[in-house]
N, C-alpha and C. Protein backbone atom coordinates (compact mmCIF):
# COMPACT_ATOMS: atom_id res chain seq x y z
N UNK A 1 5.36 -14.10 30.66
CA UNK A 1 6.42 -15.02 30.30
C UNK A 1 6.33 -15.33 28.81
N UNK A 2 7.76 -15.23 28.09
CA UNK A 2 7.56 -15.35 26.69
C UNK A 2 7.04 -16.86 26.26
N UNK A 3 6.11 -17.02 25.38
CA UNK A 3 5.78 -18.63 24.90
C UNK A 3 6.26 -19.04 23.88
N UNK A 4 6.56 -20.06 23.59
CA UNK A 4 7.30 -20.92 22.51
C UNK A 4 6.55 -21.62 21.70
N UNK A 5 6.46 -21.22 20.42
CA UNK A 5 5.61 -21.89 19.79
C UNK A 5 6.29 -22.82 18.23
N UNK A 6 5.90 -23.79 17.66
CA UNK A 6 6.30 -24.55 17.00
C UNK A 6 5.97 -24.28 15.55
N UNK A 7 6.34 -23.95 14.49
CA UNK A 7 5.55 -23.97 13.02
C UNK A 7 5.38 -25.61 13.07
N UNK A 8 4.33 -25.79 11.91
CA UNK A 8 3.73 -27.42 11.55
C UNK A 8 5.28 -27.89 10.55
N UNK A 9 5.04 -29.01 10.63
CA UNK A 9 6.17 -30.12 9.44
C UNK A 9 7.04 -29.23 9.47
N UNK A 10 7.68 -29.59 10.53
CA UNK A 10 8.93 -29.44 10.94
C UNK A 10 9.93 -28.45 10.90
N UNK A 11 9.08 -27.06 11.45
CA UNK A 11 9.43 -25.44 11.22
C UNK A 11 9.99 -25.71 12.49
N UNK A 12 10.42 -24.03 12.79
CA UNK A 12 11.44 -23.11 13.50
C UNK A 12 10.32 -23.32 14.81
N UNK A 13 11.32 -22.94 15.78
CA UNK A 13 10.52 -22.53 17.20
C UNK A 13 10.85 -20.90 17.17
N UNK A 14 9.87 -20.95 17.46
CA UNK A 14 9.89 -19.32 17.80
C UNK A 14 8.72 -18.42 19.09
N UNK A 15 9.73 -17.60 19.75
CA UNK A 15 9.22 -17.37 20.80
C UNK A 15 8.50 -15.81 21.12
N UNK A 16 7.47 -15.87 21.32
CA UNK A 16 6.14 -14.98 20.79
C UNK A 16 6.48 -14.15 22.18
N UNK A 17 7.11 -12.77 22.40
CA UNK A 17 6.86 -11.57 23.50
C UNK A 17 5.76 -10.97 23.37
N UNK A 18 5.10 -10.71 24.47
CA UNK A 18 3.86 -10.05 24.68
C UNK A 18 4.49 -8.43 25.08
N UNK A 19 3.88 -7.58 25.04
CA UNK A 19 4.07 -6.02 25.57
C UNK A 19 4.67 -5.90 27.28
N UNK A 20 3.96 -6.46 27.80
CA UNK A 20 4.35 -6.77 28.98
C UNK A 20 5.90 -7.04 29.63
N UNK A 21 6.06 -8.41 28.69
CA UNK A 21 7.13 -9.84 29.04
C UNK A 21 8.39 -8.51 28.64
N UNK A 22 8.39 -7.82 27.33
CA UNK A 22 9.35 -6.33 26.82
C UNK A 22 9.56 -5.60 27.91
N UNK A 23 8.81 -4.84 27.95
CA UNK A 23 8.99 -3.88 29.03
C UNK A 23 9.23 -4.33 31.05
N UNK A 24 8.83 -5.44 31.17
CA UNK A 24 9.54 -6.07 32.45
C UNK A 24 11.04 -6.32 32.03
N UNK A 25 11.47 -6.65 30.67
CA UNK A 25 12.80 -6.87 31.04
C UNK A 25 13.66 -5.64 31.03
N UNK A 26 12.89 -4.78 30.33
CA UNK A 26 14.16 -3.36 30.49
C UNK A 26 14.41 -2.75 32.21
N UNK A 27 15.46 -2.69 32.20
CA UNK A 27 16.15 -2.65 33.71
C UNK A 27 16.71 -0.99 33.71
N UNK A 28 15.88 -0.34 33.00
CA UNK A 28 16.15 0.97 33.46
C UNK A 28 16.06 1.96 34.51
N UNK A 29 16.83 2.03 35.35
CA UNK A 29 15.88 2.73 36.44
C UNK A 29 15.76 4.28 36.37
N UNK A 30 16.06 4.76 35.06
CA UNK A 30 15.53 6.56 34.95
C UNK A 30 14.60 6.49 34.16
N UNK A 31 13.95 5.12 33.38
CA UNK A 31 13.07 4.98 32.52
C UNK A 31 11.73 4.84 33.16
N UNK A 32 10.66 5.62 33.30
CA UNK A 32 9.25 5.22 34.17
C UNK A 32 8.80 4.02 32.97
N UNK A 33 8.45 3.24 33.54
CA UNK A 33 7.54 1.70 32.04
C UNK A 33 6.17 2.50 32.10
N UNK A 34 5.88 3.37 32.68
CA UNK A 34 4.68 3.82 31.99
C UNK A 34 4.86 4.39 30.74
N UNK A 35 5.89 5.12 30.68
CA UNK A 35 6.63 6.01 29.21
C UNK A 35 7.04 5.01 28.36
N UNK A 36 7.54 3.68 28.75
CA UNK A 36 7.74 2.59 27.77
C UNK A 36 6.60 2.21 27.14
N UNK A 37 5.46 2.07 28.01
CA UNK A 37 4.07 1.28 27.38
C UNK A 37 3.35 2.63 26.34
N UNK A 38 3.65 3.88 26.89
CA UNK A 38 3.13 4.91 25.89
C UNK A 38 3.85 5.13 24.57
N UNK A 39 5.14 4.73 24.84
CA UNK A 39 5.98 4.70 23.11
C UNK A 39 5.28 3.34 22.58
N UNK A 40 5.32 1.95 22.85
CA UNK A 40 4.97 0.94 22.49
C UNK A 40 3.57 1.16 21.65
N UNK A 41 2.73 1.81 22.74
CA UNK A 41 1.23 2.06 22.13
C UNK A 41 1.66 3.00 20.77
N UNK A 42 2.12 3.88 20.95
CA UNK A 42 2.18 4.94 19.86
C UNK A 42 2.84 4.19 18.46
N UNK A 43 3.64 3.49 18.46
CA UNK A 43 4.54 2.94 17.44
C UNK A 43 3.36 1.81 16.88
N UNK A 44 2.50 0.94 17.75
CA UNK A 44 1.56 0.49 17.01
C UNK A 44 0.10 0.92 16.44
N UNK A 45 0.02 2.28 17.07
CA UNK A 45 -0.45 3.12 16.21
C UNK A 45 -0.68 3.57 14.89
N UNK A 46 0.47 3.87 14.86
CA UNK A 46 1.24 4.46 13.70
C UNK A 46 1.62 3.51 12.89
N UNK A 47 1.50 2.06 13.02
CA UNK A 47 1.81 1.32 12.26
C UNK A 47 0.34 0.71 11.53
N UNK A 48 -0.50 1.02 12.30
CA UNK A 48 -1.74 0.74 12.04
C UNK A 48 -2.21 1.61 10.81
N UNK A 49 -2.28 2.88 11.51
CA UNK A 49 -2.67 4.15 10.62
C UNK A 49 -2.27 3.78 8.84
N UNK A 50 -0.67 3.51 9.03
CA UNK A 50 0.40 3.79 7.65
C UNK A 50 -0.37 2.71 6.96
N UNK A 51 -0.61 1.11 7.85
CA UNK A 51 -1.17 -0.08 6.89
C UNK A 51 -2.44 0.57 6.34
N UNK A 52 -3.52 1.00 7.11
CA UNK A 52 -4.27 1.49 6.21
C UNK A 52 -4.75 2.36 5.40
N UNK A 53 -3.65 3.44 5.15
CA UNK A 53 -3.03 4.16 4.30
C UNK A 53 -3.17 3.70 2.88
N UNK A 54 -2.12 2.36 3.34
CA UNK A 54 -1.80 1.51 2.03
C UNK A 54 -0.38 1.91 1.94
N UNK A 55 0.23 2.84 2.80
CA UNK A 55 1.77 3.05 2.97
C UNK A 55 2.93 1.90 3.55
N UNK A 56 4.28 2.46 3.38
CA UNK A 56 5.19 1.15 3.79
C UNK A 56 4.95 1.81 5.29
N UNK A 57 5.23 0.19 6.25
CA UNK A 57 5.26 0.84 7.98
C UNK A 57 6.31 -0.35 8.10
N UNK A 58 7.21 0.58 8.91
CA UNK A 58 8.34 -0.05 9.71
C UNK A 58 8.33 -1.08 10.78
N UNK A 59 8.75 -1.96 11.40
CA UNK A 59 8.37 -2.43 12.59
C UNK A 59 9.69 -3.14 13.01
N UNK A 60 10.22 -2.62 13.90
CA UNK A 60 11.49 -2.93 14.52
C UNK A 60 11.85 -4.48 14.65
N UNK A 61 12.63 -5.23 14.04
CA UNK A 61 13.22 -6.38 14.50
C UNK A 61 12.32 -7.39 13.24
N UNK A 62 11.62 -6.45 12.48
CA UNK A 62 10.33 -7.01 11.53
C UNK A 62 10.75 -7.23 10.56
N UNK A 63 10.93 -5.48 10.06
CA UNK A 63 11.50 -5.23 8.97
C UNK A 63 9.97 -4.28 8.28
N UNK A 64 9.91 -3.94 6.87
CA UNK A 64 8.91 -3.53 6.48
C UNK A 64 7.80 -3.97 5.75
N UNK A 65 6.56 -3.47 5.93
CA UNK A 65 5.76 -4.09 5.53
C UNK A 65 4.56 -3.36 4.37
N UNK A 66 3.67 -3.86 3.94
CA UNK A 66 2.66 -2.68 3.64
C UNK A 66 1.62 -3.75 3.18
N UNK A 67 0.19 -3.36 2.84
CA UNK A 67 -0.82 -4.30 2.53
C UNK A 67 -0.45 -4.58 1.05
N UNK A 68 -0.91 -5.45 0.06
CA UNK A 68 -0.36 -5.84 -1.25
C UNK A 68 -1.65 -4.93 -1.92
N UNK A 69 -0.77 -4.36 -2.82
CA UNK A 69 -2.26 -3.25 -3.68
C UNK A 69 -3.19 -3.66 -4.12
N UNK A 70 -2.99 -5.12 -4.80
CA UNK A 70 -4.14 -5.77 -5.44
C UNK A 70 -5.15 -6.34 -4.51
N UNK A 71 -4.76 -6.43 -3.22
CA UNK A 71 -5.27 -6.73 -1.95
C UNK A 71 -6.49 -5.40 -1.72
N UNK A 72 -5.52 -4.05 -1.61
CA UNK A 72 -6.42 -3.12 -1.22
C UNK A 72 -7.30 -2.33 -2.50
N UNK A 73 -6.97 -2.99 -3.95
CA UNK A 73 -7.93 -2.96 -4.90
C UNK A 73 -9.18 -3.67 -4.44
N UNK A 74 -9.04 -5.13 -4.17
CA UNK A 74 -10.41 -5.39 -3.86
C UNK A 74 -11.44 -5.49 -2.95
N UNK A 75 -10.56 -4.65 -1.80
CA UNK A 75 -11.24 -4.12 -0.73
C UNK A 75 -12.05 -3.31 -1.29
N UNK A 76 -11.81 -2.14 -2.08
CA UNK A 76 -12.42 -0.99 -2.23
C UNK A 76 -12.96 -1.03 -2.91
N UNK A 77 -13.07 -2.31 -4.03
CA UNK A 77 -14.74 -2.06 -4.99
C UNK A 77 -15.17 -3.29 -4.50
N UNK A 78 -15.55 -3.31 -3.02
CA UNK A 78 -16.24 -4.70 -1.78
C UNK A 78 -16.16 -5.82 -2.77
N UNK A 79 -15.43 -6.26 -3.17
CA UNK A 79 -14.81 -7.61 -3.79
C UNK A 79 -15.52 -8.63 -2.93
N UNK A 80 -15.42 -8.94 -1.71
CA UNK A 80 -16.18 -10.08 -1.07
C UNK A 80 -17.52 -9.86 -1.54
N UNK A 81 -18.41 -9.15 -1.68
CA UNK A 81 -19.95 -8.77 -1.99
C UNK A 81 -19.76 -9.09 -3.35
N UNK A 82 -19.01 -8.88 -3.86
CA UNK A 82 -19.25 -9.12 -5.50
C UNK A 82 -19.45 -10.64 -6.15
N UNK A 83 -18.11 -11.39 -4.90
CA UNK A 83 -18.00 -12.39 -5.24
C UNK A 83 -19.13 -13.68 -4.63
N UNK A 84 -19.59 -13.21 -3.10
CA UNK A 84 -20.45 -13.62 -3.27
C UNK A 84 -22.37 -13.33 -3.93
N UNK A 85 -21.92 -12.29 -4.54
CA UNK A 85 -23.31 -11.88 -5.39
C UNK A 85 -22.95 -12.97 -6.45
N UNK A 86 -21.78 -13.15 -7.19
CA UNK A 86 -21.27 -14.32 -8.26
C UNK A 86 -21.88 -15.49 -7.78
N UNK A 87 -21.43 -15.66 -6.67
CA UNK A 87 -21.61 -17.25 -6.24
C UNK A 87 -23.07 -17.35 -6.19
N UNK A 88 -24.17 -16.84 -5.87
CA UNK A 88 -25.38 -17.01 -5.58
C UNK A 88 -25.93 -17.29 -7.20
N UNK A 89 -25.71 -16.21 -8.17
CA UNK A 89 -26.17 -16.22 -9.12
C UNK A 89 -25.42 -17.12 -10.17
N UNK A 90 -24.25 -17.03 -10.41
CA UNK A 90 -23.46 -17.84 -11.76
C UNK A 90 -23.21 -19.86 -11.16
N UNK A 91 -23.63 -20.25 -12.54
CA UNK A 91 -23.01 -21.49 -11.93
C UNK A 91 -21.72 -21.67 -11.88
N UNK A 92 -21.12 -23.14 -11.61
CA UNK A 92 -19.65 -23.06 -11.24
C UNK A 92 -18.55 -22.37 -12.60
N UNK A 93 -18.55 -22.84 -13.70
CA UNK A 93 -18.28 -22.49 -14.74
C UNK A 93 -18.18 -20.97 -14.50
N UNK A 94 -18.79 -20.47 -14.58
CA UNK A 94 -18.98 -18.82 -15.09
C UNK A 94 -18.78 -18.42 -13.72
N UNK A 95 -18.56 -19.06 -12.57
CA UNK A 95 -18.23 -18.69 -11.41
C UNK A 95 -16.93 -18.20 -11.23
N UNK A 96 -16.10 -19.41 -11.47
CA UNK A 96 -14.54 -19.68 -11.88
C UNK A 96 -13.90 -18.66 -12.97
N UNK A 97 -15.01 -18.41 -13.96
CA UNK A 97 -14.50 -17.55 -14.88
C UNK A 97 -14.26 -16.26 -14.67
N UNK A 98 -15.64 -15.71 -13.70
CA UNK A 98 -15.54 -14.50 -13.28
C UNK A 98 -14.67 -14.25 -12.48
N UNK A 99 -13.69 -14.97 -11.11
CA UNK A 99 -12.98 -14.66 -10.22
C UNK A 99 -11.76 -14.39 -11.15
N UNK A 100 -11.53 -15.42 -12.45
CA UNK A 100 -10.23 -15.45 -13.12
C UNK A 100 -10.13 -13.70 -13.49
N UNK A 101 -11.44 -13.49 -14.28
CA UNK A 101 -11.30 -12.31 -15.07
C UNK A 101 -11.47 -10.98 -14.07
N UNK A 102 -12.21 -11.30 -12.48
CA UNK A 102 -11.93 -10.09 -11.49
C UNK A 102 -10.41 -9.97 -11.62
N UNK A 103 -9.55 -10.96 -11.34
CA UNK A 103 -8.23 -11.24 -10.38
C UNK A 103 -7.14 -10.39 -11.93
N UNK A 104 -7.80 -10.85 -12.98
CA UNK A 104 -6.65 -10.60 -13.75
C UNK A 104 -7.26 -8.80 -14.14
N UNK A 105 -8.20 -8.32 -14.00
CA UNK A 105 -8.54 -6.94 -14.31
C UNK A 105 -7.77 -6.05 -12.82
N UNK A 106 -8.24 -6.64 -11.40
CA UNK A 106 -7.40 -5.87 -10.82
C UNK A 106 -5.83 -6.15 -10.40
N UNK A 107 -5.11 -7.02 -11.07
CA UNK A 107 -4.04 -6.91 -11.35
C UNK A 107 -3.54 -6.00 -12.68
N UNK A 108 -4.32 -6.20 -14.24
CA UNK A 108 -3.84 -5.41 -14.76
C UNK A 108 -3.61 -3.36 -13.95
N UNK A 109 -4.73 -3.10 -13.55
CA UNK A 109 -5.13 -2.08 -13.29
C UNK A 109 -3.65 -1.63 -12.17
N UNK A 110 -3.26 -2.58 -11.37
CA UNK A 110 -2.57 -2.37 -10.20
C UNK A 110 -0.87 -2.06 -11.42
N UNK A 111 -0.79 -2.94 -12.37
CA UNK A 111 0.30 -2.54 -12.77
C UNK A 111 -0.06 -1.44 -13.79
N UNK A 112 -1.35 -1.20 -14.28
CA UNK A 112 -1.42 0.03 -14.90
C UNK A 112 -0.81 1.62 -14.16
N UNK A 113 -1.59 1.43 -12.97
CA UNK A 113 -1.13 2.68 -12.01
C UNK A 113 0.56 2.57 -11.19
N UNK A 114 0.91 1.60 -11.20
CA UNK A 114 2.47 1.36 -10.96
C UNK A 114 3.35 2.00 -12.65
N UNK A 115 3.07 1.54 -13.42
CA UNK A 115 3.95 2.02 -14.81
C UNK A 115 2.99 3.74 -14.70
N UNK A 116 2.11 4.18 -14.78
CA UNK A 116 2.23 5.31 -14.37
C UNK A 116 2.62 5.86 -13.55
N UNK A 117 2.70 5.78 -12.55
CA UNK A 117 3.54 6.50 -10.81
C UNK A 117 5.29 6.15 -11.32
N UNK A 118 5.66 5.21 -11.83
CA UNK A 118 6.85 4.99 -12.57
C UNK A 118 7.36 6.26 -13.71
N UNK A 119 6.57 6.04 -14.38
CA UNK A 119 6.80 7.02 -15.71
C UNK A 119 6.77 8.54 -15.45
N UNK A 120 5.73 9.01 -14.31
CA UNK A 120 5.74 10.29 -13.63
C UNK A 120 6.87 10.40 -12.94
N UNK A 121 7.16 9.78 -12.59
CA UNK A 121 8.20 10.11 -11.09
C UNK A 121 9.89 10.49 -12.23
N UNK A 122 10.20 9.53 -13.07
CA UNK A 122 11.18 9.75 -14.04
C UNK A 122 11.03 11.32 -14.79
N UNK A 123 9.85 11.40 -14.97
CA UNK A 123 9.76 12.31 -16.09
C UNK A 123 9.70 13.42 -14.82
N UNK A 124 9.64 13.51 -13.79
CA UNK A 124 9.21 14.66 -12.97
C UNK A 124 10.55 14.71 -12.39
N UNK A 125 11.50 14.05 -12.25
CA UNK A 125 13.09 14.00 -11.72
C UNK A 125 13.48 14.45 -12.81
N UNK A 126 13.90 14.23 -14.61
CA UNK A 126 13.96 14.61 -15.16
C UNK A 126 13.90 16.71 -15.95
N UNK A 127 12.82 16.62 -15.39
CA UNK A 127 12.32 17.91 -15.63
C UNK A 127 11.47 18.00 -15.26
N UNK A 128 12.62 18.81 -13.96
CA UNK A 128 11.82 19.24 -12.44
C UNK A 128 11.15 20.92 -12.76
N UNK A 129 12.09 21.10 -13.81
CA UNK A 129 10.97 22.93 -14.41
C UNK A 129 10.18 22.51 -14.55
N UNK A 130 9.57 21.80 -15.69
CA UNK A 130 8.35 21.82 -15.93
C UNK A 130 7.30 21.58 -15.52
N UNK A 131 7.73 20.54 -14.28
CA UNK A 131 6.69 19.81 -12.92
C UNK A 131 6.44 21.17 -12.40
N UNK A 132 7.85 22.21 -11.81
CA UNK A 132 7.16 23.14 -11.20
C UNK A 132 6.07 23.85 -12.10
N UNK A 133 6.44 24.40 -13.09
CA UNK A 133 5.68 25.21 -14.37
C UNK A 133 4.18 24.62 -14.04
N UNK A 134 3.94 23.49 -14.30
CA UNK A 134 2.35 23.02 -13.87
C UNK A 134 1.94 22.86 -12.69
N UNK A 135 3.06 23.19 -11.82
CA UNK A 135 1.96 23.31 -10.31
C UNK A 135 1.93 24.79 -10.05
N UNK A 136 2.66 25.51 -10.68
CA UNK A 136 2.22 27.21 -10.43
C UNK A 136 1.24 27.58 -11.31
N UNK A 137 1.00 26.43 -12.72
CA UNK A 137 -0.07 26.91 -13.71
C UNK A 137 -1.51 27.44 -12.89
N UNK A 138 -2.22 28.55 -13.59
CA UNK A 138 -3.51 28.57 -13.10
C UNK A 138 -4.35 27.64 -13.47
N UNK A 139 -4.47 26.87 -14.23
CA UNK A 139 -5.91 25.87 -14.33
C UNK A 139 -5.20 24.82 -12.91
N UNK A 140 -4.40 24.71 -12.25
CA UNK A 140 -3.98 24.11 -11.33
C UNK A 140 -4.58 24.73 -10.44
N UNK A 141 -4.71 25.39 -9.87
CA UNK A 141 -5.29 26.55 -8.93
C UNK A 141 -6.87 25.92 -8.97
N UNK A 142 -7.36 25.79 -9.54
CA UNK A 142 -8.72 25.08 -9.98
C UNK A 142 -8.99 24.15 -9.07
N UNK A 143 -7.89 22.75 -9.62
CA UNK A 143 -8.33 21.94 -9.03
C UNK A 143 -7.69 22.01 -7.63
N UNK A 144 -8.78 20.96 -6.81
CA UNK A 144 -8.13 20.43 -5.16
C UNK A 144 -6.95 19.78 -5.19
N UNK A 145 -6.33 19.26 -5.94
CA UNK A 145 -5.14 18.57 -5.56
C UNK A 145 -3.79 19.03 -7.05
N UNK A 146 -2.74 19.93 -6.72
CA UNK A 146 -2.15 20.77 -7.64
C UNK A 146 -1.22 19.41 -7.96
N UNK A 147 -0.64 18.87 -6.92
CA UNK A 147 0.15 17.99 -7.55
C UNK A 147 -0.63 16.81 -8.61
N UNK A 148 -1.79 16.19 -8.87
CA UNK A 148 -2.24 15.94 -9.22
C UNK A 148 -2.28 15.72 -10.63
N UNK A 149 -2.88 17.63 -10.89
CA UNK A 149 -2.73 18.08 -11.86
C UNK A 149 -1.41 18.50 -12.55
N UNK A 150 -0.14 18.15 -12.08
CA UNK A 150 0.96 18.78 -12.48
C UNK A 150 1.26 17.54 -13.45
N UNK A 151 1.10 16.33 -11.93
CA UNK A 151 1.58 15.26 -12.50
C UNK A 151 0.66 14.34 -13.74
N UNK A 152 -0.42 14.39 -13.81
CA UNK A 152 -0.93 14.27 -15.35
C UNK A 152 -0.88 15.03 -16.42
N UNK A 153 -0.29 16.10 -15.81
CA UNK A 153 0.17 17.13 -17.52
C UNK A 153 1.01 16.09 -17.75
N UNK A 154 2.51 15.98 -16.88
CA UNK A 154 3.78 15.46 -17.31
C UNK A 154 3.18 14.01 -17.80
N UNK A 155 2.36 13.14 -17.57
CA UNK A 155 2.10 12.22 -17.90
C UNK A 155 1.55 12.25 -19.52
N UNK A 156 1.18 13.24 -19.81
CA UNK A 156 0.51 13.54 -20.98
C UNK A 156 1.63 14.06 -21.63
N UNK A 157 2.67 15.04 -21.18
CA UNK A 157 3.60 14.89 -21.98
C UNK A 157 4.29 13.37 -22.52
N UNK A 158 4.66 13.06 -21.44
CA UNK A 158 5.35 11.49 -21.87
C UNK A 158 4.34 10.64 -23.25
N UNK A 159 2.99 10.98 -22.70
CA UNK A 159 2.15 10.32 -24.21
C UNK A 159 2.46 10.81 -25.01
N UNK A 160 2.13 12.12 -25.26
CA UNK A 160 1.96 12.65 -26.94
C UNK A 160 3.77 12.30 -27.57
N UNK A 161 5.25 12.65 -26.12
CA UNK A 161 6.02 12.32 -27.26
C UNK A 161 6.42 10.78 -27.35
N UNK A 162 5.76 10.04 -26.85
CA UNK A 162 6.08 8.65 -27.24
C UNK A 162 4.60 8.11 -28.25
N UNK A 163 3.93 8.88 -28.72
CA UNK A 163 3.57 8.62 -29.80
C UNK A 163 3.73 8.97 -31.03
N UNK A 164 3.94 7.36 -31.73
CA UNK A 164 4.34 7.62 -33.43
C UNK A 164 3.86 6.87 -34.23
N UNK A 165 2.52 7.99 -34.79
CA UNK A 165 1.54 6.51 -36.03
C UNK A 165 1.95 6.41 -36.78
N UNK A 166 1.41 5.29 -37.03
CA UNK A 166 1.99 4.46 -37.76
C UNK A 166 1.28 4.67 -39.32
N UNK A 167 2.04 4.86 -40.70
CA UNK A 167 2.20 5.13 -41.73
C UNK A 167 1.48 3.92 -42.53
């Protein structure tokens, strides 16, 4: 049975379906609900998988979602361990300072690699020869990942011609 639940200071009611409470109400009778509960499983699967990807995942009636990058930045250099290695050792001062200067390094970093994946993607729509040209190159062949390497040539193009020293 679906439950009704309340947000605090004076939110929405909203009524929470379980897997179950879904699939009892579909009134299909060529539909087996065992095949319902095996799509259900599969779709949260797959929604699982994509979140920890770090990809967008769909979710019907949801809308879309994905983990926040700066989120899965500090998963991956164990940010909780760091911070409490901080806390044990720094006093409050230099405590506070260090979270400021973690938070604002992996934010710069997160929009560093966004204005690059930006600037590639233009310059690789742009001039789609030359993207191909560096993924058929042989020093591409080299490395494990061709797109990779295609896409930091083009990135390196975009540097050298947007640089102009200065006199």
């Amino acid at each position: 049975m679906p439950e009704t639940f309340r947000f605090p200071n004076g939110g929405y009611n909203v009524t929470v379906c379980r897997r179950k409470d879904i699939i009892d109400s579909i009134d299909l009778d060529s539909v087996d609900k065992n095949i319902l509960d095996v799509i259900v499983e599969q779709c949260e699967r797959d929604a699982e998988n994509f979140l920890k990807e770090g990809r967008w995942t769909g979710i019907p009636y949801l809308g879309n979602m994905r983990i926040p990058e700066h989120k899965q930045r500090f998963k991956d250099i164990d940010g909780k361990d760091l911070v409490a290695t901080a806390r044990e050792t720094l006093d409050a001062e230099q405590y506070a300072a260090f979270k400021r200067d973690l938070n604002a390094n992996i934010g710069a970093d997160v929009a560093r690699q966004r204005l690059y994946k930006y600037q590639t993607s233009m310059f690789v729509t742009k001039h789609r020869w030359q993207y191909n040209k560096y993924l058929k190159d042989k020093r591409a062949s080299k490395c494990s990942d061709k797109n990779v390497f295609a896409r930091f040539m083009c990135y390196s193009c975009i540097t050298l011609t947007n640089f102009i020293p200065e006199v």
